[in-house]
PDB file of N, CA and C in Angstrom:
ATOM      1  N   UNK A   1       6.581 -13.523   7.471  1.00  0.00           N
ATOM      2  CA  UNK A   1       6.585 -12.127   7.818  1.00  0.00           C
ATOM      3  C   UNK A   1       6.495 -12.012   9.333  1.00  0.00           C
ATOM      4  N   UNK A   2       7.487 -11.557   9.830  1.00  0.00           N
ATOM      5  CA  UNK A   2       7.707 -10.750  11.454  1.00  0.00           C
ATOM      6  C   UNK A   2       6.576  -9.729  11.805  1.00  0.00           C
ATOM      7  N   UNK A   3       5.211  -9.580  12.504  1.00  0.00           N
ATOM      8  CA  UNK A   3       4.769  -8.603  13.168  1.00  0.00           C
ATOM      9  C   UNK A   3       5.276  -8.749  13.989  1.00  0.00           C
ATOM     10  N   UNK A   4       5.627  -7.548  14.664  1.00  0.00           N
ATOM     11  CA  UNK A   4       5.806  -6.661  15.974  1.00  0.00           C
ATOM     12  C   UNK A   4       4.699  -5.864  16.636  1.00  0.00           C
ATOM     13  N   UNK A   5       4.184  -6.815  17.668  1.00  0.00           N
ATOM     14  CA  UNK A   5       2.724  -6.479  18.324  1.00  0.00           C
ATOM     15  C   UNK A   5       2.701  -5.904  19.720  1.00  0.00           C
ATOM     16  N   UNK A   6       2.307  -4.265  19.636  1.00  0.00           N
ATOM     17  CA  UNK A   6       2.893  -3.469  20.886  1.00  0.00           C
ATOM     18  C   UNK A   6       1.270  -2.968  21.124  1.00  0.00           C
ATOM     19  N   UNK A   7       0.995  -2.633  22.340  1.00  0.00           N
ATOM     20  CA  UNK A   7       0.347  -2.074  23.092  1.00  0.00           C
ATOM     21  C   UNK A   7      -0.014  -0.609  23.757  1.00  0.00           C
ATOM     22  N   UNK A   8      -0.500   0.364  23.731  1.00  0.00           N
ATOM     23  CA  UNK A   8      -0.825   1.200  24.184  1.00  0.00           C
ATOM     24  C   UNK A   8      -1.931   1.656  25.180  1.00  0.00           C
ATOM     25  N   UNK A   9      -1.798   1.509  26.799  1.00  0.00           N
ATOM     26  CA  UNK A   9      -3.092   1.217  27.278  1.00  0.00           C
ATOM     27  C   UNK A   9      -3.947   0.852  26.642  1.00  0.00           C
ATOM     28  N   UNK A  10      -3.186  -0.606  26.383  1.00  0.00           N
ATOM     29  CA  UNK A  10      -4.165  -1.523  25.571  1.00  0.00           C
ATOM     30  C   UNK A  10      -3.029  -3.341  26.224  1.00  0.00           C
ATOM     31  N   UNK A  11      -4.143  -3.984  26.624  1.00  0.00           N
ATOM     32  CA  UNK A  11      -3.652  -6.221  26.520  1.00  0.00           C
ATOM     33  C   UNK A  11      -3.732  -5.855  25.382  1.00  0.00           C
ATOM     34  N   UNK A  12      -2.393  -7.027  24.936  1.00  0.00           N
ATOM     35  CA  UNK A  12      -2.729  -7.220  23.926  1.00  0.00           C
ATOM     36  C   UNK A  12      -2.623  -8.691  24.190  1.00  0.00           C
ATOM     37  N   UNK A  13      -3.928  -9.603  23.672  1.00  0.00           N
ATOM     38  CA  UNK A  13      -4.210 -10.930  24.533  1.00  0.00           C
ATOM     39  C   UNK A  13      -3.532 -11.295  22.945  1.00  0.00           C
ATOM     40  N   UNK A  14      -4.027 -13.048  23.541  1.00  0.00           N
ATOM     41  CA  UNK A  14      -3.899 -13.888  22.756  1.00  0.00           C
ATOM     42  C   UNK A  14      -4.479 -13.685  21.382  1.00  0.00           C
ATOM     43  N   UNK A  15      -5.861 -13.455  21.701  1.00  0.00           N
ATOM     44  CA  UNK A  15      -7.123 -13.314  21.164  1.00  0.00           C
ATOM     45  C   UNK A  15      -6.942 -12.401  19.956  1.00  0.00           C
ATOM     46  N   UNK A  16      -6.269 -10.973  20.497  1.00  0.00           N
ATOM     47  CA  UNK A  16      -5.932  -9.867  19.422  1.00  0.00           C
ATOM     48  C   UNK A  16      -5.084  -9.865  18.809  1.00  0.00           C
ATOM     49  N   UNK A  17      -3.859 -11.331  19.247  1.00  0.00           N
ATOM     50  CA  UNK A  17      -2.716 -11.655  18.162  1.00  0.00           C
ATOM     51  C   UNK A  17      -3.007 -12.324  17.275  1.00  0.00           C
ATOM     52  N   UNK A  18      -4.166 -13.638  17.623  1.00  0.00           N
ATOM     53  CA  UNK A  18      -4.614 -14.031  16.303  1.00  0.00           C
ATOM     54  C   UNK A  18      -5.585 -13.451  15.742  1.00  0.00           C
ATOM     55  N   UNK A  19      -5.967 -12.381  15.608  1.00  0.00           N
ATOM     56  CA  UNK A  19      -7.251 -11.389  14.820  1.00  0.00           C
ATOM     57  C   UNK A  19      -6.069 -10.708  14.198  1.00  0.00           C
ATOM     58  N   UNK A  20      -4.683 -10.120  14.933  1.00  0.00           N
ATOM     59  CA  UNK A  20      -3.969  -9.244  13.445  1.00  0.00           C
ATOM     60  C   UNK A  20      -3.834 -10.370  12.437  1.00  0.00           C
ATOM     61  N   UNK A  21      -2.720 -11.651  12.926  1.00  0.00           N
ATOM     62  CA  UNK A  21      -2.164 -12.696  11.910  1.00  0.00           C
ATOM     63  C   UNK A  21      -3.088 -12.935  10.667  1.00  0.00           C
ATOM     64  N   UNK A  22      -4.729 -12.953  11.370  1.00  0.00           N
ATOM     65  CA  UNK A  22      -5.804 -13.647  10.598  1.00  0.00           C
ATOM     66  C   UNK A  22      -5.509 -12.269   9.283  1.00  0.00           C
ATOM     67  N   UNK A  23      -5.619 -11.449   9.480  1.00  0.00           N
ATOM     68  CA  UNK A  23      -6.082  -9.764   8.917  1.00  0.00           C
ATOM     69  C   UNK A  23      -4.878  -9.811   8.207  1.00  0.00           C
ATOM     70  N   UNK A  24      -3.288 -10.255   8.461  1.00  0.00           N
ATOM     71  CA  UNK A  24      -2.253  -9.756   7.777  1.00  0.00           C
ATOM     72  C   UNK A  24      -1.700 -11.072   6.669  1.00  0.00           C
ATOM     73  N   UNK A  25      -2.395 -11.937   7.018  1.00  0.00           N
ATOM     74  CA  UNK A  25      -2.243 -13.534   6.142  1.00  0.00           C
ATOM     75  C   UNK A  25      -2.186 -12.998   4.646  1.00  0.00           C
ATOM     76  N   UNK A  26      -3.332 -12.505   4.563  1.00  0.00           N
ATOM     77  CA  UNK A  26      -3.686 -12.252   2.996  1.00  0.00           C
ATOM     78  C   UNK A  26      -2.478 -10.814   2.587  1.00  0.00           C
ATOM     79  N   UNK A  27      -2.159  -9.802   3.175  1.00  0.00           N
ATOM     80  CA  UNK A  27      -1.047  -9.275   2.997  1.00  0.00           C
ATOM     81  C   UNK A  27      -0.013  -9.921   2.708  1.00  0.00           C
ATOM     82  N   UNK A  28       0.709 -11.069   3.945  1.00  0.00           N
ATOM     83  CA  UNK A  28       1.641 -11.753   3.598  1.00  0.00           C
ATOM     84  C   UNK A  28       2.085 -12.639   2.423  1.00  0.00           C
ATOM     85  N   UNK A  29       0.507 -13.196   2.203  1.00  0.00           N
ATOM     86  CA  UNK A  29       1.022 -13.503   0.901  1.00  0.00           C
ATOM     87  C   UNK A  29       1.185 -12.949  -0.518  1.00  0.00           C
ATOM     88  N   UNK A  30       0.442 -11.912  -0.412  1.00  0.00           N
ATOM     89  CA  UNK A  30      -0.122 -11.025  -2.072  1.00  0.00           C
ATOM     90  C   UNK A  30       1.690 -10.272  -1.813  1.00  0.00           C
ATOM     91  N   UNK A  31       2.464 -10.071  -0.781  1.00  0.00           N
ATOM     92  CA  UNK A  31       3.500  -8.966  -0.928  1.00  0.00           C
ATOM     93  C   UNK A  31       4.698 -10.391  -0.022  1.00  0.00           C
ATOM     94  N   UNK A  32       5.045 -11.166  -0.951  1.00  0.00           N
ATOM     95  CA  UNK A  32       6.024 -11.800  -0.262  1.00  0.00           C
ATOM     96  C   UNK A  32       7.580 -11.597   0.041  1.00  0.00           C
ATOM     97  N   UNK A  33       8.087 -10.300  -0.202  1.00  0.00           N
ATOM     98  CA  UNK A  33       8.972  -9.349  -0.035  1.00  0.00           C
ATOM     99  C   UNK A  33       8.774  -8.752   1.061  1.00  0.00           C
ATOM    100  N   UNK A  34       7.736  -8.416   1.611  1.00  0.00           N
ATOM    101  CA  UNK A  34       7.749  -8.001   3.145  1.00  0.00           C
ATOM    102  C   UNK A  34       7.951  -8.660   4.250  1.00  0.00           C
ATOM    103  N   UNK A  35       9.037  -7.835   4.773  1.00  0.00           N
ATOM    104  CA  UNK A  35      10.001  -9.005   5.633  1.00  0.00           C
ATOM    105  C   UNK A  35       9.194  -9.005   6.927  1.00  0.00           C
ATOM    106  N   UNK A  36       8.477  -7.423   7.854  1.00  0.00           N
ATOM    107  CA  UNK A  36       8.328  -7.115   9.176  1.00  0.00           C
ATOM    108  C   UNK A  36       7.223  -6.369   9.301  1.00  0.00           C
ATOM    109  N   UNK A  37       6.282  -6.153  10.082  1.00  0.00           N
ATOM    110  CA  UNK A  37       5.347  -4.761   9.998  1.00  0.00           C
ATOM    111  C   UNK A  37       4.932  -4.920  11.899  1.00  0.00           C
ATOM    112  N   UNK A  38       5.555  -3.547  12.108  1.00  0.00           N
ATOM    113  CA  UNK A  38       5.223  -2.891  13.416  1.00  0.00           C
ATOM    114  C   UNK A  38       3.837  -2.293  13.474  1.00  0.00           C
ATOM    115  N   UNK A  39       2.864  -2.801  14.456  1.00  0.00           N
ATOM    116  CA  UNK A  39       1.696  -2.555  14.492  1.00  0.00           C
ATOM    117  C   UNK A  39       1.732  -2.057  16.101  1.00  0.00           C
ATOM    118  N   UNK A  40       0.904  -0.762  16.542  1.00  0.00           N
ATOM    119  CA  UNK A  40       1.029  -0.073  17.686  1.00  0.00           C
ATOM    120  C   UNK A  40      -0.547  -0.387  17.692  1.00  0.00           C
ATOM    121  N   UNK A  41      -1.407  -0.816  18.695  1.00  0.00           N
ATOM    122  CA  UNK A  41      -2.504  -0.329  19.182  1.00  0.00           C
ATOM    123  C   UNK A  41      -2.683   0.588  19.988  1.00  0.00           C
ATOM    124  N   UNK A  42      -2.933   1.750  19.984  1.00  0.00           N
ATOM    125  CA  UNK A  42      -3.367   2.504  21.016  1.00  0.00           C
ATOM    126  C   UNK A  42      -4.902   3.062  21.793  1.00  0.00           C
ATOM    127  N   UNK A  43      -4.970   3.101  22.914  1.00  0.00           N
ATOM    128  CA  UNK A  43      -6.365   3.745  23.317  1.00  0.00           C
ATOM    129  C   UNK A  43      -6.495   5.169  23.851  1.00  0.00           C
ATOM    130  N   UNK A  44      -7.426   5.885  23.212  1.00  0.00           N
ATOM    131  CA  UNK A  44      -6.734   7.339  23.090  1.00  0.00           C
ATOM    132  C   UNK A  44      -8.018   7.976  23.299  1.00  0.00           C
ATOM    133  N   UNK A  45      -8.688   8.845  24.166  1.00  0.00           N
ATOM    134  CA  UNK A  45     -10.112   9.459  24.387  1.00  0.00           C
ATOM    135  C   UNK A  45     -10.906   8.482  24.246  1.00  0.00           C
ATOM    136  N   UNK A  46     -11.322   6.840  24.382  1.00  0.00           N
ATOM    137  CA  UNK A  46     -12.309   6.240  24.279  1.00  0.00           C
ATOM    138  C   UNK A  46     -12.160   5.623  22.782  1.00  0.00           C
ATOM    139  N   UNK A  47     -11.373   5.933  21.878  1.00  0.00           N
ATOM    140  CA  UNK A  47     -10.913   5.184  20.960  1.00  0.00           C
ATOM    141  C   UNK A  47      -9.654   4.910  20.892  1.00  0.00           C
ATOM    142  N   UNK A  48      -9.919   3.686  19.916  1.00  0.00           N
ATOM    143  CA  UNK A  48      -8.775   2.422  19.763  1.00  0.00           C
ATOM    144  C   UNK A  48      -8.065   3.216  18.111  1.00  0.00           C
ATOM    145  N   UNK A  49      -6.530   3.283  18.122  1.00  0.00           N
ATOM    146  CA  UNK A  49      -5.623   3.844  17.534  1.00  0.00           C
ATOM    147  C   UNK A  49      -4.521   2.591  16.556  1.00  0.00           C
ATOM    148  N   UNK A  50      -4.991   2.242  15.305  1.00  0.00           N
ATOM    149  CA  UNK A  50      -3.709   1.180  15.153  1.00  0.00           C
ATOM    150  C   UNK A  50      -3.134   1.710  14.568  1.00  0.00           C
ATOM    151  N   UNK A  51      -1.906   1.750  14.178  1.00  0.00           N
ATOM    152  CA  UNK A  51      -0.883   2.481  13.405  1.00  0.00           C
ATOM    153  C   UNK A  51       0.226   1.336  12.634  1.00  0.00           C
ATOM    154  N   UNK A  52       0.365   1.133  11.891  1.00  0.00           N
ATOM    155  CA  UNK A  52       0.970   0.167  10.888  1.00  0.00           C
ATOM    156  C   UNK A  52       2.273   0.575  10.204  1.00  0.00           C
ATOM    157  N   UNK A  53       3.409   0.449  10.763  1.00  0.00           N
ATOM    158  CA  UNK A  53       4.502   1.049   9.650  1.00  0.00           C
ATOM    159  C   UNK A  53       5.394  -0.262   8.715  1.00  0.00           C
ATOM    160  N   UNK A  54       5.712  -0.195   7.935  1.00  0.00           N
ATOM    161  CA  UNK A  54       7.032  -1.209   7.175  1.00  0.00           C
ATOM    162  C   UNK A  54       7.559  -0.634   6.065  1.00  0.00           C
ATOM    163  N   UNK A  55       8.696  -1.443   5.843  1.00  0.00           N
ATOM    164  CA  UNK A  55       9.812  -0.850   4.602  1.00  0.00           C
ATOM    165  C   UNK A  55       9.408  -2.031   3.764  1.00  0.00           C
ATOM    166  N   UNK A  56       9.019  -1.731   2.672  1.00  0.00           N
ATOM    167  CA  UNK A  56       8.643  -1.895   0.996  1.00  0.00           C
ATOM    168  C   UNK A  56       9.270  -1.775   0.019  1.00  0.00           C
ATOM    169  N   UNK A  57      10.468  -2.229  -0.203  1.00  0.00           N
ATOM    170  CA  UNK A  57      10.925  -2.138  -1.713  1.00  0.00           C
ATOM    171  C   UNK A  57      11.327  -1.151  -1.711  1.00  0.00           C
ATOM    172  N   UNK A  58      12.064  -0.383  -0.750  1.00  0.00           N
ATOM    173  CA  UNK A  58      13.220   1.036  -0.100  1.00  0.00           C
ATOM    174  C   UNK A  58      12.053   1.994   0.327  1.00  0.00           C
ATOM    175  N   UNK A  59      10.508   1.639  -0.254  1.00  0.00           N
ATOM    176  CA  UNK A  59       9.890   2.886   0.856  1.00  0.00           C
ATOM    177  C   UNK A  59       9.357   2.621   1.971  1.00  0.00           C
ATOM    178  N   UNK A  60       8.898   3.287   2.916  1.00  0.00           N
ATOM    179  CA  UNK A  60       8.750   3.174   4.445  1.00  0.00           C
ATOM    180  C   UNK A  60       7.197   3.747   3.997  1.00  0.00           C
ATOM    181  N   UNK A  61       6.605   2.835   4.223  1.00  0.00           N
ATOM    182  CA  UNK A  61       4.719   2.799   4.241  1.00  0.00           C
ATOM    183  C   UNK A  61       4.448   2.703   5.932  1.00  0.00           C
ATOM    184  N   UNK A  62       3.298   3.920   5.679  1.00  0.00           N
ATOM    185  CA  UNK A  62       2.601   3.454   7.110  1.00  0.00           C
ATOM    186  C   UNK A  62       1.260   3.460   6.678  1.00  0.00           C
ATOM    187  N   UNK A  63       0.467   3.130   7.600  1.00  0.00           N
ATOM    188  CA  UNK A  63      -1.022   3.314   7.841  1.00  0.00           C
ATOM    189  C   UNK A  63      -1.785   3.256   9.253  1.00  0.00           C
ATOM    190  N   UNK A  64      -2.874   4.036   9.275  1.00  0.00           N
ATOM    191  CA  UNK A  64      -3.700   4.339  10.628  1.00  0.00           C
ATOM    192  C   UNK A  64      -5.169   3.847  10.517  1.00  0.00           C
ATOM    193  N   UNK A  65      -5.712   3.259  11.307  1.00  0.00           N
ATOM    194  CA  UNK A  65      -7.277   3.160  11.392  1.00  0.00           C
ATOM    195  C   UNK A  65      -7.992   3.216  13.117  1.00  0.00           C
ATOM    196  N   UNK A  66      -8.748   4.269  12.616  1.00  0.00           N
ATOM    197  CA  UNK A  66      -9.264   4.223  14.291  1.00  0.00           C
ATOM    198  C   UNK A  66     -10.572   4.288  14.415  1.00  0.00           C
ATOM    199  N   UNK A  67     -10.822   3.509  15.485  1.00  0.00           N
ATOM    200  CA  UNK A  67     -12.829   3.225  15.618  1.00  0.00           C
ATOM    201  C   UNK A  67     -12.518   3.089  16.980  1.00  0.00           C
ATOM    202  N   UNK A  68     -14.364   3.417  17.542  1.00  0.00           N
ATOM    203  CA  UNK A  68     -14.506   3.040  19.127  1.00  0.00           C
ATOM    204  C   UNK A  68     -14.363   1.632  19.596  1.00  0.00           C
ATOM    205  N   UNK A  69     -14.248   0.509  18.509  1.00  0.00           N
ATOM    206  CA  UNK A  69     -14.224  -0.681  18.786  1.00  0.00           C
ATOM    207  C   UNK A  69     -12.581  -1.142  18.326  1.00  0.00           C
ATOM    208  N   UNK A  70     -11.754  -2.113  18.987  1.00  0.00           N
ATOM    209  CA  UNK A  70     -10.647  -2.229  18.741  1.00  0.00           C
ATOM    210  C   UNK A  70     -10.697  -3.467  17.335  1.00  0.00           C
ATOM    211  N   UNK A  71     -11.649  -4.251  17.503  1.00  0.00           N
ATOM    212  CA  UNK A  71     -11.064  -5.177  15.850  1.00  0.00           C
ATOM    213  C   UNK A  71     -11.659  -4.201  14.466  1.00  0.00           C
ATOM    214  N   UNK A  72     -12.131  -3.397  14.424  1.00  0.00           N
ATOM    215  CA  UNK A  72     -12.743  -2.745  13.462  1.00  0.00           C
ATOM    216  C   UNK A  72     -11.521  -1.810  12.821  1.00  0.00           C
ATOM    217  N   UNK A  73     -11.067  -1.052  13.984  1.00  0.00           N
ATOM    218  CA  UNK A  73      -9.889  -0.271  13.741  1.00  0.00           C
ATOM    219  C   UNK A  73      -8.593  -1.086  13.413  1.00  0.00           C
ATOM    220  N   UNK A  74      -8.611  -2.287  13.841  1.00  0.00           N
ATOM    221  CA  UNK A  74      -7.625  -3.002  13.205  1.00  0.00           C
ATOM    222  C   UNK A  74      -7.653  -3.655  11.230  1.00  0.00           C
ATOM    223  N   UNK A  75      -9.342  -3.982  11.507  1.00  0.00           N
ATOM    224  CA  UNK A  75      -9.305  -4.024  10.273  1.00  0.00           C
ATOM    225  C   UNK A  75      -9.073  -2.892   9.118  1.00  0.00           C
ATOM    226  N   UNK A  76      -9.484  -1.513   9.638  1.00  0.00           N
ATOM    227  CA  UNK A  76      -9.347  -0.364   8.904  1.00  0.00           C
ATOM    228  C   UNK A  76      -8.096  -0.344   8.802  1.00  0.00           C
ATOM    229  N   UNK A  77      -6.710  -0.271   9.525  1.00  0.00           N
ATOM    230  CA  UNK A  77      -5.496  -0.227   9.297  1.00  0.00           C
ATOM    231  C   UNK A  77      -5.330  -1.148   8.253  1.00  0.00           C
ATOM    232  N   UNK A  78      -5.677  -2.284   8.323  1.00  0.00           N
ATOM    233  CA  UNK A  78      -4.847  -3.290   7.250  1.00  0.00           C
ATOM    234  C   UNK A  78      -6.093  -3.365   5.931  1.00  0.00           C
ATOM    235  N   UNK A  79      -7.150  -2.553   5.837  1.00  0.00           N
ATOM    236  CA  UNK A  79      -7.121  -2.111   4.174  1.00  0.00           C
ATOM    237  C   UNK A  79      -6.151  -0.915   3.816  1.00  0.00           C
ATOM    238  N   UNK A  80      -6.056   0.034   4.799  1.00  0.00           N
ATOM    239  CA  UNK A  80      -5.023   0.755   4.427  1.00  0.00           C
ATOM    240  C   UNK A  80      -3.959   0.995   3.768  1.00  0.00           C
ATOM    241  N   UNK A  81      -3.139  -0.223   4.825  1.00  0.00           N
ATOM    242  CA  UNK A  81      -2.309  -0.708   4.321  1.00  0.00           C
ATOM    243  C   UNK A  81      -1.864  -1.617   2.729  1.00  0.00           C
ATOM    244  N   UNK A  82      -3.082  -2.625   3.013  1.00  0.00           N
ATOM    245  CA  UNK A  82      -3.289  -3.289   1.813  1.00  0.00           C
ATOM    246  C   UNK A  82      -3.536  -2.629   0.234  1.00  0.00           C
ATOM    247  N   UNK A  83      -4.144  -1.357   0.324  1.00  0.00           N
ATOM    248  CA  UNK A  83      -4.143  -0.004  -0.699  1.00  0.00           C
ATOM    249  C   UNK A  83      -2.445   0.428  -0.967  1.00  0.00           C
ATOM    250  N   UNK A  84      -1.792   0.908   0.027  1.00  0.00           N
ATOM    251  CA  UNK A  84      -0.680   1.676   0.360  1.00  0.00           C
ATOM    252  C   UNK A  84       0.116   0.598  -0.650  1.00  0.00           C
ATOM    253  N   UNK A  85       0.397  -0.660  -0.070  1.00  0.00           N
ATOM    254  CA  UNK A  85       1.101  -1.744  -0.591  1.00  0.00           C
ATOM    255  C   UNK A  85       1.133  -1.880  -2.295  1.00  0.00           C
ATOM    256  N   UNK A  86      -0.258  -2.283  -2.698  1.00  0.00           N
ATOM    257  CA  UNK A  86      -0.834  -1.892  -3.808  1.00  0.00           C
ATOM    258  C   UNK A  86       0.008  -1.189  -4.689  1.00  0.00           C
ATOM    259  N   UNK A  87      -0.453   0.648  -4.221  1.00  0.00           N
ATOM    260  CA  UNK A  87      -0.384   1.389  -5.236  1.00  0.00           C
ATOM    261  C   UNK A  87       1.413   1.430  -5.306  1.00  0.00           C
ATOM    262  N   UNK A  88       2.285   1.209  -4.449  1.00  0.00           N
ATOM    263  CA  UNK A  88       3.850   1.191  -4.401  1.00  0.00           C
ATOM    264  C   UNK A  88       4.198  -0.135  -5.350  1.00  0.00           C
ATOM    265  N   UNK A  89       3.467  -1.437  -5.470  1.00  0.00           N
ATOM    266  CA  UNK A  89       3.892  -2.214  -6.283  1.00  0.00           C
ATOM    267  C   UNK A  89       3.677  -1.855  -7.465  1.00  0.00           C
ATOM    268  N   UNK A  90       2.297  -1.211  -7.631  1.00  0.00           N
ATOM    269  CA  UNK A  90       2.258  -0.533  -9.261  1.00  0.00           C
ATOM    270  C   UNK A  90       2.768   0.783  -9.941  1.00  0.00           C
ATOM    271  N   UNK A  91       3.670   1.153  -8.686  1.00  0.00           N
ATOM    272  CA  UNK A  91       4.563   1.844  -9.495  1.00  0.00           C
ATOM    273  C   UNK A  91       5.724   1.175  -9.641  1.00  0.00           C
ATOM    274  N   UNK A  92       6.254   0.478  -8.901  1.00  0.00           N
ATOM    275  CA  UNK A  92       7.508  -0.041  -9.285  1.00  0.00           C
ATOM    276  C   UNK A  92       6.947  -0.911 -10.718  1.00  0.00           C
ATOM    277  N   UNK A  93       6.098  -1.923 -10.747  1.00  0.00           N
ATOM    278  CA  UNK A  93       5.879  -2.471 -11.801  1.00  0.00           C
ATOM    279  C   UNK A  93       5.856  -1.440 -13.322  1.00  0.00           C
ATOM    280  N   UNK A  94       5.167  -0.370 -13.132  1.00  0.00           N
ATOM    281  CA  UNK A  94       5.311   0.445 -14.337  1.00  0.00           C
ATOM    282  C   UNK A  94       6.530   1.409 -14.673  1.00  0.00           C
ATOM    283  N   UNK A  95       6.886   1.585 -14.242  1.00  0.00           N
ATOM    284  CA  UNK A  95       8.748   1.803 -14.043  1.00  0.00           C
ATOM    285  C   UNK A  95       9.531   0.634 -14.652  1.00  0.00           C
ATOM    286  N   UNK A  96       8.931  -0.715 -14.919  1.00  0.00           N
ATOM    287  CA  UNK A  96      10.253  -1.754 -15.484  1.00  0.00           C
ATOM    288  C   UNK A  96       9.592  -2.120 -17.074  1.00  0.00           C
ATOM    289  N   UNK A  97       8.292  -1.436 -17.363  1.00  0.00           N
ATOM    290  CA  UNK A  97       7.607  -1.781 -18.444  1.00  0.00           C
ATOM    291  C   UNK A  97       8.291  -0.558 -19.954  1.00  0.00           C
ATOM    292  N   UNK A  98       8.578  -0.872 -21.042  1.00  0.00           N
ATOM    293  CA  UNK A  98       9.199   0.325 -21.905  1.00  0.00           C
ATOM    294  C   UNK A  98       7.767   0.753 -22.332  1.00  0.00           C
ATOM    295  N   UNK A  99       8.363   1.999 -22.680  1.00  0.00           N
ATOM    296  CA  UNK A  99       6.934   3.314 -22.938  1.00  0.00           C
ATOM    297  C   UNK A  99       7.166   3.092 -24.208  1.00  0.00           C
ATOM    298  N   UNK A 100       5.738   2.861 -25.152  1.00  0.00           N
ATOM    299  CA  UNK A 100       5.688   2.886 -26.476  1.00  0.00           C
ATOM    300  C   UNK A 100       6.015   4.041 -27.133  1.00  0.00           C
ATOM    301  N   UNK A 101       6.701   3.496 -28.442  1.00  0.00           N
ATOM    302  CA  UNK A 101       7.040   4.796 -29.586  1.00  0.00           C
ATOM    303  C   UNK A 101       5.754   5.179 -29.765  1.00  0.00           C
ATOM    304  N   UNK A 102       5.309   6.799 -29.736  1.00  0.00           N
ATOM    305  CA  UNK A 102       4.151   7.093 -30.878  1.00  0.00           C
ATOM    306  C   UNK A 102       4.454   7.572 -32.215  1.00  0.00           C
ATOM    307  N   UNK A 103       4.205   7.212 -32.992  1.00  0.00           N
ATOM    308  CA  UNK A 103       4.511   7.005 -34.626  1.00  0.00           C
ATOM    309  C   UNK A 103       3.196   7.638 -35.543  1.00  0.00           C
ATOM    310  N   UNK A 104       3.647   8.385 -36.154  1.00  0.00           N
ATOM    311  CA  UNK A 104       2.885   9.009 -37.153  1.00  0.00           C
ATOM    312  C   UNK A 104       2.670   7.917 -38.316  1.00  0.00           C
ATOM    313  N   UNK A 105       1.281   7.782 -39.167  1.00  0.00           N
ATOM    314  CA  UNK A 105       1.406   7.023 -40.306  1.00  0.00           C
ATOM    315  C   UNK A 105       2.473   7.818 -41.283  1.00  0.00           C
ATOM    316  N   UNK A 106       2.873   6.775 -41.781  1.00  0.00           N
ATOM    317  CA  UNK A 106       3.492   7.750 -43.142  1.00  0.00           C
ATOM    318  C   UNK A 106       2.857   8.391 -44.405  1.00  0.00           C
ATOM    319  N   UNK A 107       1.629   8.020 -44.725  1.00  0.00           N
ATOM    320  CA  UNK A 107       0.596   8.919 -45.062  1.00  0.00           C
ATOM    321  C   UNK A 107       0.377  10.118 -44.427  1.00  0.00           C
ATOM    322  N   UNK A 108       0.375  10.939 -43.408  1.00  0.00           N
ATOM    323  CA  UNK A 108       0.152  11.991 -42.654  1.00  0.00           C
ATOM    324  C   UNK A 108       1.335  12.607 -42.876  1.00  0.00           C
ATOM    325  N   UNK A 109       2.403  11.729 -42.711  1.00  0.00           N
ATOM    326  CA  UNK A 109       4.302  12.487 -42.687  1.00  0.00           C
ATOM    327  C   UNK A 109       4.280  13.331 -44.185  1.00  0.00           C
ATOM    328  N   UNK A 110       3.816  12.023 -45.350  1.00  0.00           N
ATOM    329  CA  UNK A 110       3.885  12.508 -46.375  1.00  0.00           C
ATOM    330  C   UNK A 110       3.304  13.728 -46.943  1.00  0.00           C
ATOM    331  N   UNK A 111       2.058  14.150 -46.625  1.00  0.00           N
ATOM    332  CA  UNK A 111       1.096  15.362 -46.710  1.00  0.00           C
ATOM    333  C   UNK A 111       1.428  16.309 -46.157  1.00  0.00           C
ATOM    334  N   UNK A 112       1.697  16.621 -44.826  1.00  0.00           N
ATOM    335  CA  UNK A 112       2.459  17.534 -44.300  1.00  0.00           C
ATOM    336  C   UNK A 112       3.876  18.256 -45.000  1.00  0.00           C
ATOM    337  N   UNK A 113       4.428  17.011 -45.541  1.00  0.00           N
ATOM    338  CA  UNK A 113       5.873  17.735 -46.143  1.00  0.00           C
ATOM    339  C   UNK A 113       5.078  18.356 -47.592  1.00  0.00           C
ATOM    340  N   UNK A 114       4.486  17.659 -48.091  1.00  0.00           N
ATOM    341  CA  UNK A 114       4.145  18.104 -49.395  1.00  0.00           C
ATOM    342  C   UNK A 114       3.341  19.280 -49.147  1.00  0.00           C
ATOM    343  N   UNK A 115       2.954  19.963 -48.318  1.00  0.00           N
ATOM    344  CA  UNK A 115       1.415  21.157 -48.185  1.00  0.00           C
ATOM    345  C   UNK A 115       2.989  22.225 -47.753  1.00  0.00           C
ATOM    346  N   UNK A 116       2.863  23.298 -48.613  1.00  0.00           N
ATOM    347  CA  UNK A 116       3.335  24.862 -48.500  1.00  0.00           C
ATOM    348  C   UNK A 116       2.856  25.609 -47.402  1.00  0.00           C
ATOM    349  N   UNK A 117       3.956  25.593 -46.251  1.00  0.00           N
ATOM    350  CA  UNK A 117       3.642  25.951 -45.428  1.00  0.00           C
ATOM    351  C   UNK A 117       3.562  27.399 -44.794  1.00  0.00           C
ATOM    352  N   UNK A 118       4.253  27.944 -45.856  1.00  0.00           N
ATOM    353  CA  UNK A 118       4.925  29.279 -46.339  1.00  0.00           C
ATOM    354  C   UNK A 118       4.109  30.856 -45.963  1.00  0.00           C
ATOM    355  N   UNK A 119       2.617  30.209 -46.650  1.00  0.00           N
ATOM    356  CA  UNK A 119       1.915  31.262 -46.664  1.00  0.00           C
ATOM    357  C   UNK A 119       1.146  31.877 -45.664  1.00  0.00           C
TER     358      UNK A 119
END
């Protein structure tokens, strides 16, 4: 998986490239269909801004996490994300599953036809 690691009056050192990789490992592997994810840090009034976007299986997921500390807010983005990811695989997964018949006993079918409904 390709991150794309951008800056916003913000280094982005060495240091904070291996703290995303570490944070997006376990993404990369649970979603091995994800090809890229653009991650923006920004610093914005005294807080740190991450913003997370990628394309998923034709949808375009993003996610945001922001704290006064910059690895915290990074980690908040990538549960975010890791939720976001989630709930899009379990819909596609329940979309390929067939929806059960509901079926009346035929004891119940039978009583019903037989009871005069008339009155």
């Amino acid at each position: 998986m390709k991150i794309n690691l951008s800056g916003h009056h913000v280094d982005v050192t060495d240091t904070v490239k291996q703290h995303v990789d570490e944070k997006f490992a376990k993404i990369a592997s649970h979603f091995p269909t994800l090809i890229s994810l653009d991650i923006i840090i920004a610093k914005e009034h005294g807080e740190y801004d991450v913003e997370i976007r990628t394309n998923y299986e034709g949808t375009r997921i993003a996610a945001k996490g922001t704290d006064l500390v910059m690895y915290p807010a990074i980690t908040s983005a990538a549960k975010k994300l890791d939720a976001a990811l989630k709930h899009r695989k379990g819909q596609l997964k329940a979309d390929l599953h067939e929806k059960p018949d509901v079926t009346a006993p035929e004891i119940a079918y039978e009583k019903v036809q037989e009871m005069d409904l008339s009155k």
